[in-house]
C-alpha atoms as a PDB file:
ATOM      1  CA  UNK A   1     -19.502  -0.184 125.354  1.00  0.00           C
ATOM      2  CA  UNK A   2     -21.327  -2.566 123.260  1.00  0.00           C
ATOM      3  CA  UNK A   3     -18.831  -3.032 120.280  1.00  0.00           C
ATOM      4  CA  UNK A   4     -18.695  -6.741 120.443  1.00  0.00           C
ATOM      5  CA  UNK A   5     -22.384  -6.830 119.932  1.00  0.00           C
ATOM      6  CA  UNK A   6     -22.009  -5.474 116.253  1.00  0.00           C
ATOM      7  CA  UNK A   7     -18.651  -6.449 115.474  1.00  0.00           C
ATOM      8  CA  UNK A   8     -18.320  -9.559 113.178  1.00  0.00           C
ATOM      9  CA  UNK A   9     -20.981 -12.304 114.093  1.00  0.00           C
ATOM     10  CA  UNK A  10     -21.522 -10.197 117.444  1.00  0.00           C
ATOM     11  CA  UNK A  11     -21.315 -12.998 119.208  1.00  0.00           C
ATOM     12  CA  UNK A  12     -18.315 -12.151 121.851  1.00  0.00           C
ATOM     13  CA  UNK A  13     -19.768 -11.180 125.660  1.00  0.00           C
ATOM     14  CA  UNK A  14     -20.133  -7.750 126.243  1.00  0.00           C
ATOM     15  CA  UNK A  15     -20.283  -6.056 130.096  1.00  0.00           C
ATOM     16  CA  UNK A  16     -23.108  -4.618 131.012  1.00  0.00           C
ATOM     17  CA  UNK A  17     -22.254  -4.527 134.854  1.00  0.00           C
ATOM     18  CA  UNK A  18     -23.235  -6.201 136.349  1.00  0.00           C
ATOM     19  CA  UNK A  19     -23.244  -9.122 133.720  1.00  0.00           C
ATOM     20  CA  UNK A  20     -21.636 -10.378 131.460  1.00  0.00           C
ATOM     21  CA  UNK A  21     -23.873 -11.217 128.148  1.00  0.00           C
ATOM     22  CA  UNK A  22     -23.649 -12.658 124.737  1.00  0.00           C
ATOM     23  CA  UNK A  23     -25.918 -12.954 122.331  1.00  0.00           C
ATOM     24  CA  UNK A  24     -24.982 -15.842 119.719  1.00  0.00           C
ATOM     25  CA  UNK A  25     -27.905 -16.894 116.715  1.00  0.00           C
ATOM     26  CA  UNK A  26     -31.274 -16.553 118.412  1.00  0.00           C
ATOM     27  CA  UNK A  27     -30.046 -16.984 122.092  1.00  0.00           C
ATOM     28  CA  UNK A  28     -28.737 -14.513 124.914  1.00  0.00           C
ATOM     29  CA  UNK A  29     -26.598 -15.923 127.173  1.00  0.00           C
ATOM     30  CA  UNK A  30     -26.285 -14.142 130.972  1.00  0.00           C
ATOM     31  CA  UNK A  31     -23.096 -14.364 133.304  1.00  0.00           C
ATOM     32  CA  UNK A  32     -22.274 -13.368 136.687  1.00  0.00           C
ATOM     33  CA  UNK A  33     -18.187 -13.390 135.888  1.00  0.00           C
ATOM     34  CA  UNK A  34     -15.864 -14.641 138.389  1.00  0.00           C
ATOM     35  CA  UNK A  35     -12.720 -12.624 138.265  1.00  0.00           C
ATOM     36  CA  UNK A  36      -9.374 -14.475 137.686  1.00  0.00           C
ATOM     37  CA  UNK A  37      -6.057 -12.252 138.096  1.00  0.00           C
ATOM     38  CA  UNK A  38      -2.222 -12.615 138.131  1.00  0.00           C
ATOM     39  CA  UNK A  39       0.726 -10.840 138.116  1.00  0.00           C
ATOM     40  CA  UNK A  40       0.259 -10.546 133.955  1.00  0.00           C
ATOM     41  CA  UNK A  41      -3.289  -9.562 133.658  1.00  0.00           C
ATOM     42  CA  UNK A  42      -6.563  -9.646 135.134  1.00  0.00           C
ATOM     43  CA  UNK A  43      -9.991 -11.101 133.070  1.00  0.00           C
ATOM     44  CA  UNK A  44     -13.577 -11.650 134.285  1.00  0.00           C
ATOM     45  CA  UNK A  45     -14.988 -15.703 132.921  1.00  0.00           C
ATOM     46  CA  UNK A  46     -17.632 -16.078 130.982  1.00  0.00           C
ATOM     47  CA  UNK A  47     -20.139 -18.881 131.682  1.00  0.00           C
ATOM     48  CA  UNK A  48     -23.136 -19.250 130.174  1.00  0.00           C
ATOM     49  CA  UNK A  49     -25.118 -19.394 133.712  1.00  0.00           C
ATOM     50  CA  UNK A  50     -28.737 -18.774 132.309  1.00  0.00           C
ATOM     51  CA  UNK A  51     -29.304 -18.437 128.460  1.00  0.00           C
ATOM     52  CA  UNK A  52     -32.834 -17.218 126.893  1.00  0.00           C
ATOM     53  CA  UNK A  53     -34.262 -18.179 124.094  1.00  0.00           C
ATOM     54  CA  UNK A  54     -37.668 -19.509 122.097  1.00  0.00           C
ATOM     55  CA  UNK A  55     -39.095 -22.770 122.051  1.00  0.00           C
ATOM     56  CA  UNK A  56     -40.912 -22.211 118.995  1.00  0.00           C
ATOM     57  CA  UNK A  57     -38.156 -20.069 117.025  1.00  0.00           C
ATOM     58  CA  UNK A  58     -39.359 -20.489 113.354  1.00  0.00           C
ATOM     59  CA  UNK A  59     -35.652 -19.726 112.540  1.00  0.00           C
ATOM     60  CA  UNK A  60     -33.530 -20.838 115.706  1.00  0.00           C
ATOM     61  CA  UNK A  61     -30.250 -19.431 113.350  1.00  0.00           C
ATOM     62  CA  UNK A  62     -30.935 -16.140 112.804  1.00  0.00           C
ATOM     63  CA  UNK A  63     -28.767 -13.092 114.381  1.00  0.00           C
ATOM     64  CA  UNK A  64     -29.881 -10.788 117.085  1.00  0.00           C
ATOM     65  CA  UNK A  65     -30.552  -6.738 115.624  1.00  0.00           C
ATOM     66  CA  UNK A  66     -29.171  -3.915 117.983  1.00  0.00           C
ATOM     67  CA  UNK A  67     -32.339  -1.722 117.157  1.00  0.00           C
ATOM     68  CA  UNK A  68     -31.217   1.004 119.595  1.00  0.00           C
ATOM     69  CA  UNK A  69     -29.000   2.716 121.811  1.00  0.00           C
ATOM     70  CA  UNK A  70     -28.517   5.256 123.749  1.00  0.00           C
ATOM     71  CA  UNK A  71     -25.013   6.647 126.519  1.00  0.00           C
ATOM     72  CA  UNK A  72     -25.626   3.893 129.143  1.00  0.00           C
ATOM     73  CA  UNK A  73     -27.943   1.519 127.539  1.00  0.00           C
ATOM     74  CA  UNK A  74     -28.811  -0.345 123.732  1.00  0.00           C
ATOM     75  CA  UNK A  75     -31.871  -2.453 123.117  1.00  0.00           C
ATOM     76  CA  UNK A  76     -31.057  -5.692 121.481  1.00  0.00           C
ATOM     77  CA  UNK A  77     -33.674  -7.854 119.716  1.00  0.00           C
ATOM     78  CA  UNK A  78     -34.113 -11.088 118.661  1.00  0.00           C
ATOM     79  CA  UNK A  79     -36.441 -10.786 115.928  1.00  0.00           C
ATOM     80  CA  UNK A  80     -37.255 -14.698 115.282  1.00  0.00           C
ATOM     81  CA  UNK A  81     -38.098 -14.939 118.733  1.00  0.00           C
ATOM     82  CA  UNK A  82     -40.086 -11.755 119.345  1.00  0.00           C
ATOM     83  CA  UNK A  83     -38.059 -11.209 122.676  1.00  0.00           C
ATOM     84  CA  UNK A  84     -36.309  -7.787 123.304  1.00  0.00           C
ATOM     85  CA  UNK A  85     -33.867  -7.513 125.961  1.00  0.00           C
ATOM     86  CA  UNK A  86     -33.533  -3.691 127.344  1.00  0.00           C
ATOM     87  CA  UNK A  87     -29.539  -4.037 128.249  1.00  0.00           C
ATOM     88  CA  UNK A  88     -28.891  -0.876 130.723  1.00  0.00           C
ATOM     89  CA  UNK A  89     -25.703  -0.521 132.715  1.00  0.00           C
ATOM     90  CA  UNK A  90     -25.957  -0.926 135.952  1.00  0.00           C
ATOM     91  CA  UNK A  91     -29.397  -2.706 136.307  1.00  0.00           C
ATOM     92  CA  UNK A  92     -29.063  -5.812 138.830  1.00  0.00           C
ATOM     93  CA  UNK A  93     -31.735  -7.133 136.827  1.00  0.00           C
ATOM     94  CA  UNK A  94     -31.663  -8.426 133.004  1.00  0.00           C
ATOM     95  CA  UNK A  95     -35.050  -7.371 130.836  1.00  0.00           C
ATOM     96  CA  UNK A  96     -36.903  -8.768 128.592  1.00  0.00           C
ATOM     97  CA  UNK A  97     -40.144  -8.182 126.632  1.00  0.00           C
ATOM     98  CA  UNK A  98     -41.918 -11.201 124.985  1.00  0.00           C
ATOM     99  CA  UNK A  99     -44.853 -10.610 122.735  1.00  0.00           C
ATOM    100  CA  UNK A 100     -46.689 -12.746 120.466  1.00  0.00           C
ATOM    101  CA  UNK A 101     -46.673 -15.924 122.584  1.00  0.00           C
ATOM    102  CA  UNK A 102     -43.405 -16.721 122.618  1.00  0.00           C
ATOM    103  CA  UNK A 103     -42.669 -20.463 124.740  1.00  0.00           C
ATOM    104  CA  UNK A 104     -39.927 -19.117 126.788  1.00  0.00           C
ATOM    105  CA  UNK A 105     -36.883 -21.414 127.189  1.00  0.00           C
ATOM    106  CA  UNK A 106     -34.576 -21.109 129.930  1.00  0.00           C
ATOM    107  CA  UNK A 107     -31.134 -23.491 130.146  1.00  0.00           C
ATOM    108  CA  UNK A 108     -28.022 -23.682 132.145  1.00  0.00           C
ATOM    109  CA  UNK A 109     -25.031 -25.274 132.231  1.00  0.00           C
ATOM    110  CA  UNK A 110     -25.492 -26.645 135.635  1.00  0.00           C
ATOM    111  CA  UNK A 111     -27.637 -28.557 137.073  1.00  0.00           C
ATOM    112  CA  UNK A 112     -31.295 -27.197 139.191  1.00  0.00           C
ATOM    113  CA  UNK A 113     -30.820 -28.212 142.827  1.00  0.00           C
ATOM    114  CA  UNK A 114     -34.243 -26.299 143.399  1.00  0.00           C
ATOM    115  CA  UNK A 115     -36.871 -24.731 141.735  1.00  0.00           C
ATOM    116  CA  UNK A 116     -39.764 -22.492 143.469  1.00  0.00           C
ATOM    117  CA  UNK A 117     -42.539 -20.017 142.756  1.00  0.00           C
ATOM    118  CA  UNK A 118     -44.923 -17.875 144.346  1.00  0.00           C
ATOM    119  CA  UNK A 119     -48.493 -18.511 145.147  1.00  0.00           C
ATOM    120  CA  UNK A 120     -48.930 -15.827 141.969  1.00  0.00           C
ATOM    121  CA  UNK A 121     -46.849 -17.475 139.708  1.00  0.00           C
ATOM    122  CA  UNK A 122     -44.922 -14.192 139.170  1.00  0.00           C
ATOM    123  CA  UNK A 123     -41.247 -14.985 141.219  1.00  0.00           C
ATOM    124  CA  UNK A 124     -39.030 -18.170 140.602  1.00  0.00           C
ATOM    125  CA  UNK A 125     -36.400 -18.823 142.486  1.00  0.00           C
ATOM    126  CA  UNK A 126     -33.542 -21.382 141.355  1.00  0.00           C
ATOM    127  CA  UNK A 127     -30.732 -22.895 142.781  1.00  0.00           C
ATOM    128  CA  UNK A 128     -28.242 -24.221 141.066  1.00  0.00           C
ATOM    129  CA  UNK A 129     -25.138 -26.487 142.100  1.00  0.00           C
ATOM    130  CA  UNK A 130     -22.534 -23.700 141.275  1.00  0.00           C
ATOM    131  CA  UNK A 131     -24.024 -22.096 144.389  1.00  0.00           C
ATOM    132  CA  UNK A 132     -25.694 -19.693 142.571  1.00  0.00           C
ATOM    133  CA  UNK A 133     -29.335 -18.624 142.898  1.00  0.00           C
ATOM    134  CA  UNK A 134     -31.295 -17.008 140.484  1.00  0.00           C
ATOM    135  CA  UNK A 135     -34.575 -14.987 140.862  1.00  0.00           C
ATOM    136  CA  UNK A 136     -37.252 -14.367 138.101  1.00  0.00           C
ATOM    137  CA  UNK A 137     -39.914 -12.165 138.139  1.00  0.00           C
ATOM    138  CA  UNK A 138     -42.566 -11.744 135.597  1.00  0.00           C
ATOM    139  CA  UNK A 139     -44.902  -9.119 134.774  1.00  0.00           C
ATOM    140  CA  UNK A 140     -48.122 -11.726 134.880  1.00  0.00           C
ATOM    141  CA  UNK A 141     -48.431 -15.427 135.761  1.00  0.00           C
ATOM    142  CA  UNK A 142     -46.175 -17.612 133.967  1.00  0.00           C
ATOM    143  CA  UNK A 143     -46.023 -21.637 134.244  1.00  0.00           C
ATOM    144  CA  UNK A 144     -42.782 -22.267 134.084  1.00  0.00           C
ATOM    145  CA  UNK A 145     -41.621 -26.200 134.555  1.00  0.00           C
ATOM    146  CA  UNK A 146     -38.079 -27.571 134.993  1.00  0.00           C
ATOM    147  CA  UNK A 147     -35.576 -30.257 133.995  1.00  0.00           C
ATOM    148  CA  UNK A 148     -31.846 -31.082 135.377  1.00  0.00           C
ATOM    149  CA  UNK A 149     -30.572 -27.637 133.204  1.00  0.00           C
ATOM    150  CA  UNK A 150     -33.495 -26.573 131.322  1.00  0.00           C
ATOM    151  CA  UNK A 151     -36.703 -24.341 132.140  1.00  0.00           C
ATOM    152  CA  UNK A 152     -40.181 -24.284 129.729  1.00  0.00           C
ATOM    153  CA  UNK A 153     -42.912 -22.426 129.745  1.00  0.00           C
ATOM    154  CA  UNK A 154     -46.201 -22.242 127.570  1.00  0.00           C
ATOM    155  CA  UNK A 155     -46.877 -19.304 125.496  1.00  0.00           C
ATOM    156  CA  UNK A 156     -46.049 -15.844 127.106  1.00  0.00           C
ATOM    157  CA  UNK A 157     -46.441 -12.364 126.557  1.00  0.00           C
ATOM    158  CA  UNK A 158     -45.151  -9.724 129.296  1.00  0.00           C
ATOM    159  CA  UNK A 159     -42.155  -8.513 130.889  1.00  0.00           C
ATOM    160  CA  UNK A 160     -39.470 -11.431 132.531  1.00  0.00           C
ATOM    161  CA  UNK A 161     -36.792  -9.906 134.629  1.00  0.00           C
ATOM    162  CA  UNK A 162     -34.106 -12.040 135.956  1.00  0.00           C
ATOM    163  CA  UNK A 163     -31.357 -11.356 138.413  1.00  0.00           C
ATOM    164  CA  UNK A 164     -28.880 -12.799 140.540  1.00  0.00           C
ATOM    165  CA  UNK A 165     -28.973 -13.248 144.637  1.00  0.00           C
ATOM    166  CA  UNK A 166     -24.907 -11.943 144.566  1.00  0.00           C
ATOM    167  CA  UNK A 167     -25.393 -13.337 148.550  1.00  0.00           C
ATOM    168  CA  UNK A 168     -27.448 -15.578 150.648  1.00  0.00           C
ATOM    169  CA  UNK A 169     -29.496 -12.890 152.600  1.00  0.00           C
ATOM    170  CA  UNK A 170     -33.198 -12.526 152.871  1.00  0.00           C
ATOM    171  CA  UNK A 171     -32.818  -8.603 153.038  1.00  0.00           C
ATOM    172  CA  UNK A 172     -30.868  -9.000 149.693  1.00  0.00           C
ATOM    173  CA  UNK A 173     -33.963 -10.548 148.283  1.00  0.00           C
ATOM    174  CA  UNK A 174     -36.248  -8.467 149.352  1.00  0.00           C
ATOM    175  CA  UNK A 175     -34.717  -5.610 147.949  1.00  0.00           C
ATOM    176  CA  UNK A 176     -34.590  -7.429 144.516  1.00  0.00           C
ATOM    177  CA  UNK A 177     -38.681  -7.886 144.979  1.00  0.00           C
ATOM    178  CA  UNK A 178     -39.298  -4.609 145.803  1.00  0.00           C
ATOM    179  CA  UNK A 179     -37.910  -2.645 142.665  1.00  0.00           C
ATOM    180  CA  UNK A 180     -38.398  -6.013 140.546  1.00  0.00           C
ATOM    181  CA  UNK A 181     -41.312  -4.329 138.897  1.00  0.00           C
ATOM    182  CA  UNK A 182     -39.275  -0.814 137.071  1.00  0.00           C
ATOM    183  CA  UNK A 183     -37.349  -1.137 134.725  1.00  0.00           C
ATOM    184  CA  UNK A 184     -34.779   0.998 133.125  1.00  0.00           C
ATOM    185  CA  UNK A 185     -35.229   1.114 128.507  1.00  0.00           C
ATOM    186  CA  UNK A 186     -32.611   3.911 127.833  1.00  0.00           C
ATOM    187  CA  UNK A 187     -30.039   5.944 130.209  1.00  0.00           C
ATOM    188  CA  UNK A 188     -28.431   9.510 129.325  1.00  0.00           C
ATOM    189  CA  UNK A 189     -25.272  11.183 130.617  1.00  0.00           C
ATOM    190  CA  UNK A 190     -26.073  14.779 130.372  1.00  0.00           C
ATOM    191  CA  UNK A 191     -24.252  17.653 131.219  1.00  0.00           C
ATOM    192  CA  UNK A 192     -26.579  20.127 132.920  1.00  0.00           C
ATOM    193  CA  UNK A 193     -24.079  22.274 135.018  1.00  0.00           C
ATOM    194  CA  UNK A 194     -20.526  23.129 135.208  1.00  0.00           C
ATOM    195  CA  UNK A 195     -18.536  20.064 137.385  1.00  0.00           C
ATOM    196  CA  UNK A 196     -21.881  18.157 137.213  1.00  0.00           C
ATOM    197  CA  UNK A 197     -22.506  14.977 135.287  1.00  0.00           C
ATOM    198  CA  UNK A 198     -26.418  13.945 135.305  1.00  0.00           C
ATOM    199  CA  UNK A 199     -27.519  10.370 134.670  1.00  0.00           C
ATOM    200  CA  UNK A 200     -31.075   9.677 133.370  1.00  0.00           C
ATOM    201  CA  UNK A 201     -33.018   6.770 133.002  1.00  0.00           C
ATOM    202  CA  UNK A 202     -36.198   6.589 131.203  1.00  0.00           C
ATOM    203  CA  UNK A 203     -38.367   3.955 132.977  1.00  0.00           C
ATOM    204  CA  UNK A 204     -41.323   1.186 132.559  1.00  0.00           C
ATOM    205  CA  UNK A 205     -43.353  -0.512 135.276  1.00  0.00           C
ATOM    206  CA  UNK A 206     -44.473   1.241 138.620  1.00  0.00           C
ATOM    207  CA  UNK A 207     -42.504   1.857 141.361  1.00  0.00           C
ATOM    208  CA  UNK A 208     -38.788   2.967 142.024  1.00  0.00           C
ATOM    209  CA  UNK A 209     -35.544   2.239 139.714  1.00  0.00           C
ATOM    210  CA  UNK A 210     -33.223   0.334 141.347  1.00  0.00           C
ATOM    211  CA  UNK A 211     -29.764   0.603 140.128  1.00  0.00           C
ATOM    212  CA  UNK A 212     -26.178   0.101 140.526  1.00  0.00           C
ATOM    213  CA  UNK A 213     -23.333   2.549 141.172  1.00  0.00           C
ATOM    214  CA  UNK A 214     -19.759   2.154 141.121  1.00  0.00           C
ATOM    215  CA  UNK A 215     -17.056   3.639 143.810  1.00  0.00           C
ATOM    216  CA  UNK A 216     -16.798   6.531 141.775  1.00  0.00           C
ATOM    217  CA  UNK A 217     -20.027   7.432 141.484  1.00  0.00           C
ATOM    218  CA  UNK A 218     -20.793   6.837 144.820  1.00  0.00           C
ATOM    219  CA  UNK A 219     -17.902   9.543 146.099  1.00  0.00           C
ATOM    220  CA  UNK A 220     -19.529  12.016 143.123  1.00  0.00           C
ATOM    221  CA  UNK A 221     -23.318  11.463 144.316  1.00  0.00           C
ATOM    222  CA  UNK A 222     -24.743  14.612 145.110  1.00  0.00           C
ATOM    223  CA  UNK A 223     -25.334  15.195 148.701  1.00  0.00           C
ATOM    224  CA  UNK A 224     -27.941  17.542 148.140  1.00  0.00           C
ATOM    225  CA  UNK A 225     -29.671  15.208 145.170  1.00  0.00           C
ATOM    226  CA  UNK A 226     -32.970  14.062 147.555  1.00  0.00           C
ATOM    227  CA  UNK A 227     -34.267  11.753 144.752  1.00  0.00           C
ATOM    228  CA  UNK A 228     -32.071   9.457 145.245  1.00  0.00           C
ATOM    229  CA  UNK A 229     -31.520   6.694 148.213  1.00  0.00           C
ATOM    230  CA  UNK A 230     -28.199   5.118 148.493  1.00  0.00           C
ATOM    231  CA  UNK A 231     -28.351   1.563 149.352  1.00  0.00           C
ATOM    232  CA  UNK A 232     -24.949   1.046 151.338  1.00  0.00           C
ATOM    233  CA  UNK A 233     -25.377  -2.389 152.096  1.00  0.00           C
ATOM    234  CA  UNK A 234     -26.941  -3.828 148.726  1.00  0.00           C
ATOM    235  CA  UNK A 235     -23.878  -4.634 147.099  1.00  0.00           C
ATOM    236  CA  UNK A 236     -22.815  -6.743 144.036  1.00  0.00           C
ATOM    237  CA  UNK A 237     -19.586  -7.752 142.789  1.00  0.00           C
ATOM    238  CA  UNK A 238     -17.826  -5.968 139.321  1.00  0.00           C
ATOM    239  CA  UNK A 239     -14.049  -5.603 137.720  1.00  0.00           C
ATOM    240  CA  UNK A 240     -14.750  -2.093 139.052  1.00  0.00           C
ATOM    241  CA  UNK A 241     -15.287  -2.458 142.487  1.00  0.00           C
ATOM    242  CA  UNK A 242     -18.192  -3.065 144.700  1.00  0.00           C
ATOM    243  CA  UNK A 243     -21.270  -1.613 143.000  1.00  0.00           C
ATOM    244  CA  UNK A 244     -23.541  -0.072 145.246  1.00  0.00           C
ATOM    245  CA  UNK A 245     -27.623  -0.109 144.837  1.00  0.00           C
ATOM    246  CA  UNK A 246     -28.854   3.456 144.106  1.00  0.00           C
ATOM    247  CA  UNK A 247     -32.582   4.121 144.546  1.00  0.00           C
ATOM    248  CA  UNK A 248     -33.464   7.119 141.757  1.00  0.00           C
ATOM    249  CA  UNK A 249     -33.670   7.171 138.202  1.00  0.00           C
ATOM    250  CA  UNK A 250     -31.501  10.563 138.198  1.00  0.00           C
ATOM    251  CA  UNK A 251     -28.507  10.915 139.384  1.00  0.00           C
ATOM    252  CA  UNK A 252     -26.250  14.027 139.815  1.00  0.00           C
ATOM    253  CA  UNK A 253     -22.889  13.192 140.014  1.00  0.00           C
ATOM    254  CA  UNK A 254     -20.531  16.606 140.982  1.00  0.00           C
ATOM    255  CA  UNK A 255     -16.793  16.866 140.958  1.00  0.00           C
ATOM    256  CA  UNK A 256     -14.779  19.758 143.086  1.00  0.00           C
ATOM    257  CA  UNK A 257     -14.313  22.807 141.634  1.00  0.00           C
ATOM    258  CA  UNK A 258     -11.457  23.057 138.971  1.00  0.00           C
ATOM    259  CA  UNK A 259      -9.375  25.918 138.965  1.00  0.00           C
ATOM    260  CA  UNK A 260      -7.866  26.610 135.033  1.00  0.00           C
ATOM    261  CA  UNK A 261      -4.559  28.540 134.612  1.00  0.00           C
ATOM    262  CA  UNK A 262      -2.138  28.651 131.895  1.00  0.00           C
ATOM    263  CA  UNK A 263       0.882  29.968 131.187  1.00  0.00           C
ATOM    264  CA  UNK A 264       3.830  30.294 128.339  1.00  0.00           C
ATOM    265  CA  UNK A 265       7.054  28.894 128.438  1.00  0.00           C
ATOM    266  CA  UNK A 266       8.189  31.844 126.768  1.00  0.00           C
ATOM    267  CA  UNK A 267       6.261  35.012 128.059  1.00  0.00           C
ATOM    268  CA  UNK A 268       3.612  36.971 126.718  1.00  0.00           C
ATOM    269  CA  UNK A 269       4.110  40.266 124.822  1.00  0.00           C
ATOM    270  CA  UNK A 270       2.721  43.092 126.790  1.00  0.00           C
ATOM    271  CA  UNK A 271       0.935  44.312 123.933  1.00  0.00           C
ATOM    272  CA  UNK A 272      -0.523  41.265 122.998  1.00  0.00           C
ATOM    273  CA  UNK A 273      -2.598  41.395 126.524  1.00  0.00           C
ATOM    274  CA  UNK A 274      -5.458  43.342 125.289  1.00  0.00           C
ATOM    275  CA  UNK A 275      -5.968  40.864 122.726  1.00  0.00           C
ATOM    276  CA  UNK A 276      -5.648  38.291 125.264  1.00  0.00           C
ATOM    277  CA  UNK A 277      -8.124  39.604 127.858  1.00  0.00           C
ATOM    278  CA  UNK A 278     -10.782  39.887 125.145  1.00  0.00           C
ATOM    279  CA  UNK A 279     -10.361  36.603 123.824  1.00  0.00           C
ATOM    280  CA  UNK A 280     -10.787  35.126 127.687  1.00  0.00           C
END
């Protein structure tokens, strides 16, 4: 699922629902696609809404290093910079680790209607004129200053998580600030029991993991799986569907029953069904 990351330059956007993300030189670039379709085909656009990067990159053309990976998640650094970003499918939010200092720089290609923070300095909130709004969170106070399309900030160390407000609603929001501080570094798909699929994150931070879950999943959830809390009406946009927010950071996901049979098209010796029975 993250081919394009290691394929040539790597520079080609990957989907790592619900974003779309490309990392190009010493920059990652974050999209939340708009979906274009005719009769022919059907594509999700890439534009470059928010892209990360250093201020004080020693070597601003150096490539990004996939350092690991794991079934529903890689970890993709950017060694110049000394930011990691933990890319897990399914997080609403994007992750990233500064050490070191690092000036953060934040640009867009549209232009900041608004910029806000907290009393704390921990939570940004942006507006820009594509109607989008943006929320950041930080692990510790950050001063973060603004042009038209460009954010700054001094030297930081900590965890920034960023995410989209996919609607204008205050509950929306406060969902987002809620979970904002866990956050997903690897995810499993393990298979524990017969018909059962089990997700597993391994999580950072205090607090729940809030995640997101596609139709499927959401018609596999376990009924009887207590450690998780659907979130029916937290809902974000995807080429898949409506993804739904999941509380949990293990899901079981269980199909019906299959029944197996077989037969032969041209009938079975009867003294070949000893030999049959002990094989089965």
């Amino acid at each position: 699922f993250f081919q394009n990351f290691v394929l040539k330059n790597g520079d080609q956007p990957e989907y790592i629902h619900p974003y779309l993300i490309k990392s190009s030189l010493s920059s990652l670039s974050l999209s939340y696609p708009s979906q274009f379709s005719n009769s022919s085909f059907f594509y999700q656009v890439f534009n470059p809404d928010l892209t990360i990067s250093a201020s004080n990159n020693p070597n601003p053309r150096s490539t990004h290093v996939v350092s690991s990976f794991s079934d529903l998640s890689l970890t993709l650094d950017l060694p110049s910079t000394n930011l990691r970003f933990f890319l897990v499918r399914g997080s609403p939010y994007l992750t990233c680790v500064a050490t070191r200092g690092v000036a953060v720089s934040i640009s867009t290609i549209h232009a900041i209607l608004e910029f806000n923070s907290n009393s704390s300095l921990t939570k940004y909130t942006i507006k820009l004129n594509n109607n989008q709004t943006w929320l950041i969170y930080t692990s510790s106070p950050i001063n973060l200053s603004h042009g038209l399309s460009s954010i700054t900030s001094g030297g930081f160390s900590g965890v920034i998580r960023i995410a989209i407000l996919p609607v204008s609603d205050p509950g929306y929001e406060l969902i987002l600030d809620r979970f904002s501080s866990c956050y997903p570094v690897s995810g499993d798909a393990v298979f524990t029991k017969p018909f059962c699929l089990e997700y597993k994150w391994e999580k950072k931070g205090w607090g729940d993991l809030l995640m997101l879950a596609h139709p499927l999943h959401v018609r596999l959830l376990s009924g009887n799986d207590c450690g998780i809390a659907v979130l029916d009406d937290f809902k974000y946009q995807s080429i898949d569907g409506e993804l739904v927010g999941v509380v949990g950071d293990s899901w079981v996901l269980k199909t019906d029953p299959v029944s197996v049979t077989w037969h032969s098209i041209r009938g079975v010796k009867e003294e070949s069904y000893p030999e049959i029975i002990d094989a089965l």
